[in-house]
Protein backbone atom coordinates (compact mmCIF):
# COMPACT_ATOMS: atom_id res chain seq x y z
CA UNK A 1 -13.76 -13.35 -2.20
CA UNK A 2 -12.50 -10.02 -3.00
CA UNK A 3 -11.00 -11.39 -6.18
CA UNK A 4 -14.43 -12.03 -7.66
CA UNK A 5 -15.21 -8.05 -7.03
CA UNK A 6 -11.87 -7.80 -9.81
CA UNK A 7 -13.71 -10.29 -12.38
CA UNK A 8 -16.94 -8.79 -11.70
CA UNK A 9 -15.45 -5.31 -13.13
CA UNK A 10 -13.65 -6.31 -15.74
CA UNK A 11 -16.55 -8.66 -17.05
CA UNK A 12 -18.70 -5.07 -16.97
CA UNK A 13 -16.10 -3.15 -18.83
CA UNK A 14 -15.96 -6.00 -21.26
CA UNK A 15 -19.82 -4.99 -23.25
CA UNK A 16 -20.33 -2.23 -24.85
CA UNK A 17 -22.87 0.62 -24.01
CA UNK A 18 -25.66 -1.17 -26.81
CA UNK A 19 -24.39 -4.68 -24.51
CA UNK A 20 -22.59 -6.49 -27.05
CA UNK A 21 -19.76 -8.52 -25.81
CA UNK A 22 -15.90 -7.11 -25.86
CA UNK A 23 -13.96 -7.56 -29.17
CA UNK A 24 -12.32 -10.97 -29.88
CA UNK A 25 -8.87 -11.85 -30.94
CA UNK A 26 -9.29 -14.46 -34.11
CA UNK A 27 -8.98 -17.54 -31.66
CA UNK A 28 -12.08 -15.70 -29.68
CA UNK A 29 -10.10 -14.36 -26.46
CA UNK A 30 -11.22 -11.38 -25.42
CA UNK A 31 -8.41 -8.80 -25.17
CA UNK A 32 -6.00 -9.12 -22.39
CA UNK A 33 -6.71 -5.50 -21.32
CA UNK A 34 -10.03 -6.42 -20.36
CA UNK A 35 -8.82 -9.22 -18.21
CA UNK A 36 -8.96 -8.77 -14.28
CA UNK A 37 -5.58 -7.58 -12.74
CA UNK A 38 -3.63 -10.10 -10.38
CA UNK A 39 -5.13 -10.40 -6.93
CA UNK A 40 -3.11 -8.10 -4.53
CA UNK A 41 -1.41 -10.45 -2.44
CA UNK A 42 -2.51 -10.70 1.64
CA UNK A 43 -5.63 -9.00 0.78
CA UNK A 44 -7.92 -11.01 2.32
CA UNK A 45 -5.95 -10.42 5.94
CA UNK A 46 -6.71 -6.41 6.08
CA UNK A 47 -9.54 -7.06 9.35
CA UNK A 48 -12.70 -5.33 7.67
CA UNK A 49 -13.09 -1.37 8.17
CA UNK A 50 -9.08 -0.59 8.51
CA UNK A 51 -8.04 3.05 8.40
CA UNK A 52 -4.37 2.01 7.69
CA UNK A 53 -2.43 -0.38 6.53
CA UNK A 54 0.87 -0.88 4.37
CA UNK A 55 1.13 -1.29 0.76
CA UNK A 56 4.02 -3.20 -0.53
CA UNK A 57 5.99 -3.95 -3.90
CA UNK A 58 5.81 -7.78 -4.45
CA UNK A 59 4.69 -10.79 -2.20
CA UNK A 60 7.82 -11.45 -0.24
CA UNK A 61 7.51 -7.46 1.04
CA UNK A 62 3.97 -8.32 2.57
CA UNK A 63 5.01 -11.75 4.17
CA UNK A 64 8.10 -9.37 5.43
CA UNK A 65 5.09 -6.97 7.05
CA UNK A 66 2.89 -9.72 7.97
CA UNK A 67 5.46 -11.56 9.97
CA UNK A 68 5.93 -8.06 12.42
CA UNK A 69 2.04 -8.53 13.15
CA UNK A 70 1.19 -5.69 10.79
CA UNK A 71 -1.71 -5.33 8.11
CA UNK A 72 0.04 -5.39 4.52
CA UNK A 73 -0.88 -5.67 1.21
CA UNK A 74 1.80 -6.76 -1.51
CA UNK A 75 1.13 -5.66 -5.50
CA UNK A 76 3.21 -5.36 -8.00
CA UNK A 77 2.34 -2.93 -9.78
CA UNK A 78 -1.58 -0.60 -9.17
CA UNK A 79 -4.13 -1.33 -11.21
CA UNK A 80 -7.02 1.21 -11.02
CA UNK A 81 -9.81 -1.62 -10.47
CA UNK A 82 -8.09 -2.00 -7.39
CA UNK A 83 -9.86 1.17 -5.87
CA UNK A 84 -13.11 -0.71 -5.80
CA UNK A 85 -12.10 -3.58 -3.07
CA UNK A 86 -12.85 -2.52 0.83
CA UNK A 87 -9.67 -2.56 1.69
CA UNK A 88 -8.82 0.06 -0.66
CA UNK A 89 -12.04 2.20 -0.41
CA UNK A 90 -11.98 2.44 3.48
CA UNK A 91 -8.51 2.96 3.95
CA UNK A 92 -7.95 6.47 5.32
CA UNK A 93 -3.79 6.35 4.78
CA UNK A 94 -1.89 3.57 3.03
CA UNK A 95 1.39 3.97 3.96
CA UNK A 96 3.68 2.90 0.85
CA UNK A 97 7.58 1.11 2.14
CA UNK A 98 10.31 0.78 -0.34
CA UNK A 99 13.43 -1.29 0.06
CA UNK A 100 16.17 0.17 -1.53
CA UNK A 101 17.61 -3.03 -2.87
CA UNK A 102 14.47 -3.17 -5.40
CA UNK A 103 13.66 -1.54 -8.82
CA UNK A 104 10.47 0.70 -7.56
CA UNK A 105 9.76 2.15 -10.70
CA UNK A 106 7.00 0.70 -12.48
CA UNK A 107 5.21 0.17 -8.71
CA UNK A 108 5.67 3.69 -7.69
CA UNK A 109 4.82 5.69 -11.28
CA UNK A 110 1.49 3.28 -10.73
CA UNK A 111 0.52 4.25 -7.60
CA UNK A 112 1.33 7.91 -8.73
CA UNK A 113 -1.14 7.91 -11.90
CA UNK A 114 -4.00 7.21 -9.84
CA UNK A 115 -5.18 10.52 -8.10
CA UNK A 116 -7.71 9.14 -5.55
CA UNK A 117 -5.47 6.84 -3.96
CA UNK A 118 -2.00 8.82 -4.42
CA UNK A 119 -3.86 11.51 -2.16
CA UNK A 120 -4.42 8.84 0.45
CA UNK A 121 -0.48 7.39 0.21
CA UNK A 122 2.33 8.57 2.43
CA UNK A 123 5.73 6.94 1.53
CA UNK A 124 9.15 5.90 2.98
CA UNK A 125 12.34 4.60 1.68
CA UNK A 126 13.33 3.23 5.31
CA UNK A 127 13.12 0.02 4.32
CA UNK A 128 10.00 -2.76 4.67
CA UNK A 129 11.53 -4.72 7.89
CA UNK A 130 12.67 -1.66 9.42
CA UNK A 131 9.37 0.01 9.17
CA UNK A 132 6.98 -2.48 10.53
CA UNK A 133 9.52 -3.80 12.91
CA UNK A 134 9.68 -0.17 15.00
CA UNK A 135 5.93 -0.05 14.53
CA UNK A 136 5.33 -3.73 15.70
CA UNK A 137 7.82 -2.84 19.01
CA UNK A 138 6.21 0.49 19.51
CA UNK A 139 2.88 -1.01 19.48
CA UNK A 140 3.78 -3.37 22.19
CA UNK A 141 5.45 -0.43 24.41
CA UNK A 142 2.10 1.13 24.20
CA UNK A 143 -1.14 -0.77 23.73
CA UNK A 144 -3.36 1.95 24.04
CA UNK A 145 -6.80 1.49 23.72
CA UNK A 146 -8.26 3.48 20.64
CA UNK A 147 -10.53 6.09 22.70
CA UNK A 148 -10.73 7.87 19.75
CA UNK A 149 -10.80 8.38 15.77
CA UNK A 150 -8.77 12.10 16.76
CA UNK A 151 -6.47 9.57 18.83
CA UNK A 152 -5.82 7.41 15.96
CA UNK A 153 -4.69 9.41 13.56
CA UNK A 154 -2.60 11.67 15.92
CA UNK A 155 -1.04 8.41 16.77
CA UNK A 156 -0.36 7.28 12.81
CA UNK A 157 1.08 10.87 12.54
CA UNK A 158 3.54 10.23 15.13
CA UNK A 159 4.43 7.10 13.50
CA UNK A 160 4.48 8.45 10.14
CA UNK A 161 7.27 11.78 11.38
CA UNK A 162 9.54 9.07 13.00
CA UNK A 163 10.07 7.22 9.99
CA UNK A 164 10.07 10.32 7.53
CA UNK A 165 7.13 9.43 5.54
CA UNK A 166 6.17 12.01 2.61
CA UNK A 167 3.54 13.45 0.55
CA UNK A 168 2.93 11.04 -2.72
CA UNK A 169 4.39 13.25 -5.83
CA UNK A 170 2.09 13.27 -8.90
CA UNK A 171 3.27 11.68 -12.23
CA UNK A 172 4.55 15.37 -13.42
CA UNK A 173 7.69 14.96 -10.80
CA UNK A 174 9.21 12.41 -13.00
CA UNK A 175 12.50 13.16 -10.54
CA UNK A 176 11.64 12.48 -7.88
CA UNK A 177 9.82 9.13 -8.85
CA UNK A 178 12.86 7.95 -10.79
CA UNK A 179 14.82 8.03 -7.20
CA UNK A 180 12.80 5.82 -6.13
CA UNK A 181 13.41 3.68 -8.74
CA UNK A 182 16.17 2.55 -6.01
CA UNK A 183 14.89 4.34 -2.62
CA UNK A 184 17.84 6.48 -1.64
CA UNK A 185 17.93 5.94 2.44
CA UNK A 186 17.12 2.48 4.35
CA UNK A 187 17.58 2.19 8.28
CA UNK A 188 20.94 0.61 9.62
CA UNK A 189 20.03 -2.65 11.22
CA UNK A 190 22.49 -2.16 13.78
CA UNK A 191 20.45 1.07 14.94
CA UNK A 192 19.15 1.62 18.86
CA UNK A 193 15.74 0.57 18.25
CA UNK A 194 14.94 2.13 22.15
CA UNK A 195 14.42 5.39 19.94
CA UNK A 196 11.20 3.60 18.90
CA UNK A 197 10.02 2.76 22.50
CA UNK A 198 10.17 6.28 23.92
CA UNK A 199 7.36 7.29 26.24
CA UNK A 200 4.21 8.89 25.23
CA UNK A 201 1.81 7.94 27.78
CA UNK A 202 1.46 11.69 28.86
CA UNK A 203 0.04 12.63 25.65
C-alpha cells in the first residue's frame, strides 16, 4: 500500500538525529505535525509508470475523472510527503482541473509552495467534467498506439493547448492564485464537443 510509504516517512521524521523518539504532548501523543497526511484519494488506480495523470481538489473531483476512464488523483490540499509515492515521482506532467464552483485556495497555494512538483503541473479552470470528458471522447476518435515517448508528449501538448492549460505560478504571484480561489472560466455544457474529435491522423 502506498499509504504505508506516508507512515513510513513520517515515523522517520518523528526521531531525532541522536534517535530519540519525537516530543510528546502530556497525554503522550506525538505532535500532530508529525502525523502522516491523508491518503490522496484514487491513488492506488494510477497503472504503475504513468507519465500523466490529473490531480484533483477533493474526492468527488476524482470519481468525476475516474468515471470518463481517465487516471485521477483527488487531494485536498498537497502535502510535501506526497512527492515520495510512484505516482508522484514518475509522473512527467500532472495536469491540475479546477471547477469554478469550488474555493481553490488552500489546494492551489499548496501545490504552488512545493517547487519540484509545481514545475511538473500545468493547470486549467475549464472545469473537471469538461476536461476529462473531451479527453475521454478524443481518446476514442483516435486510439493511437504509443510508437513513441516524442509521440506522447506531442500528443499531451495538443491536449493541453485545446483546453488552455498554463504554466503553475510560484507562491510570489499571490494574484493570480487568489483567482483561482474561484477559477474564472469553465466550458459551457451545451458546447459542440465535435471540436474535440477533429482529425489528426496525418500528424
Amino acid at each position: 500500500m502506498q499509504s504505508d510509504e506516508l507512515k513510513m516517512k513520517a515515523a522517520s521524521k518523528a526521531t531525532t538525529a541522536q534517535g530519540s523518539p519525537a516530543p510528546a504532548d502530556s497525554q503522550g501523543q506525538i505532535d500532530a505535525a508529525e502525523m502522516p497526511p491523508p491518503e490522496p484519494y484514487d491513488l492506488d488506480t494510477i497503472p504503475a509508470a504513468c507519465k500523466a495523470f490529473f490531480l484533483v481538489h477533493g474526492e468527488m473531483n476524482a470519481i468525476y475523472a475516474r468515471g470518463y476512464n481517465q487516471p485521477a488523483v483527488g487531494i485536498e490540499k498537497w502535502h510535501q510527503q506526497y512527492s515520495i509515492l510512484p505516482a508522484f515521482s514518475q509522473a512527467e506532467r500532472i495536469w491540475v482541473v479546477l471547477n469554478g464552483t469550488e474555493d481553490n485556495l488552500s489546494f492551489v497555494t499548496s501545490i504552488a509552495a512545493d517547487k519540484l512538483v509545481r514545475r511538473r503541473c500545468r493547470i486549467s479552470t475549464w472545469g473537471v467534467q469538461s476536461v476529462t470528458k473531451s479527453k475521454m471522447l478524443w481518446e476514442q476518435k483516435h486510439s493511437y498506439p504509443i510508437l513513441s515517448e516524442e509521440f506522447r508528449r506531442w500528443y499531451d501538448k495538443q491536449f493541453e493547448a485545446i483546453h488552455d492549460f498554463q504554466v503553475f505560478p510560484p507562491p510570489s504571484c499571490v494574484n493570480k492564485l487568489k483567482k483561482w480561489h474561484h477559477a474564472w472560466r469553465a466550458l459551457d455544457s451545451a458546447m459542440d464537443w465535435s471540436f474535440f474529435l477533429e482529425d489528426t491522423s496525418d500528424f
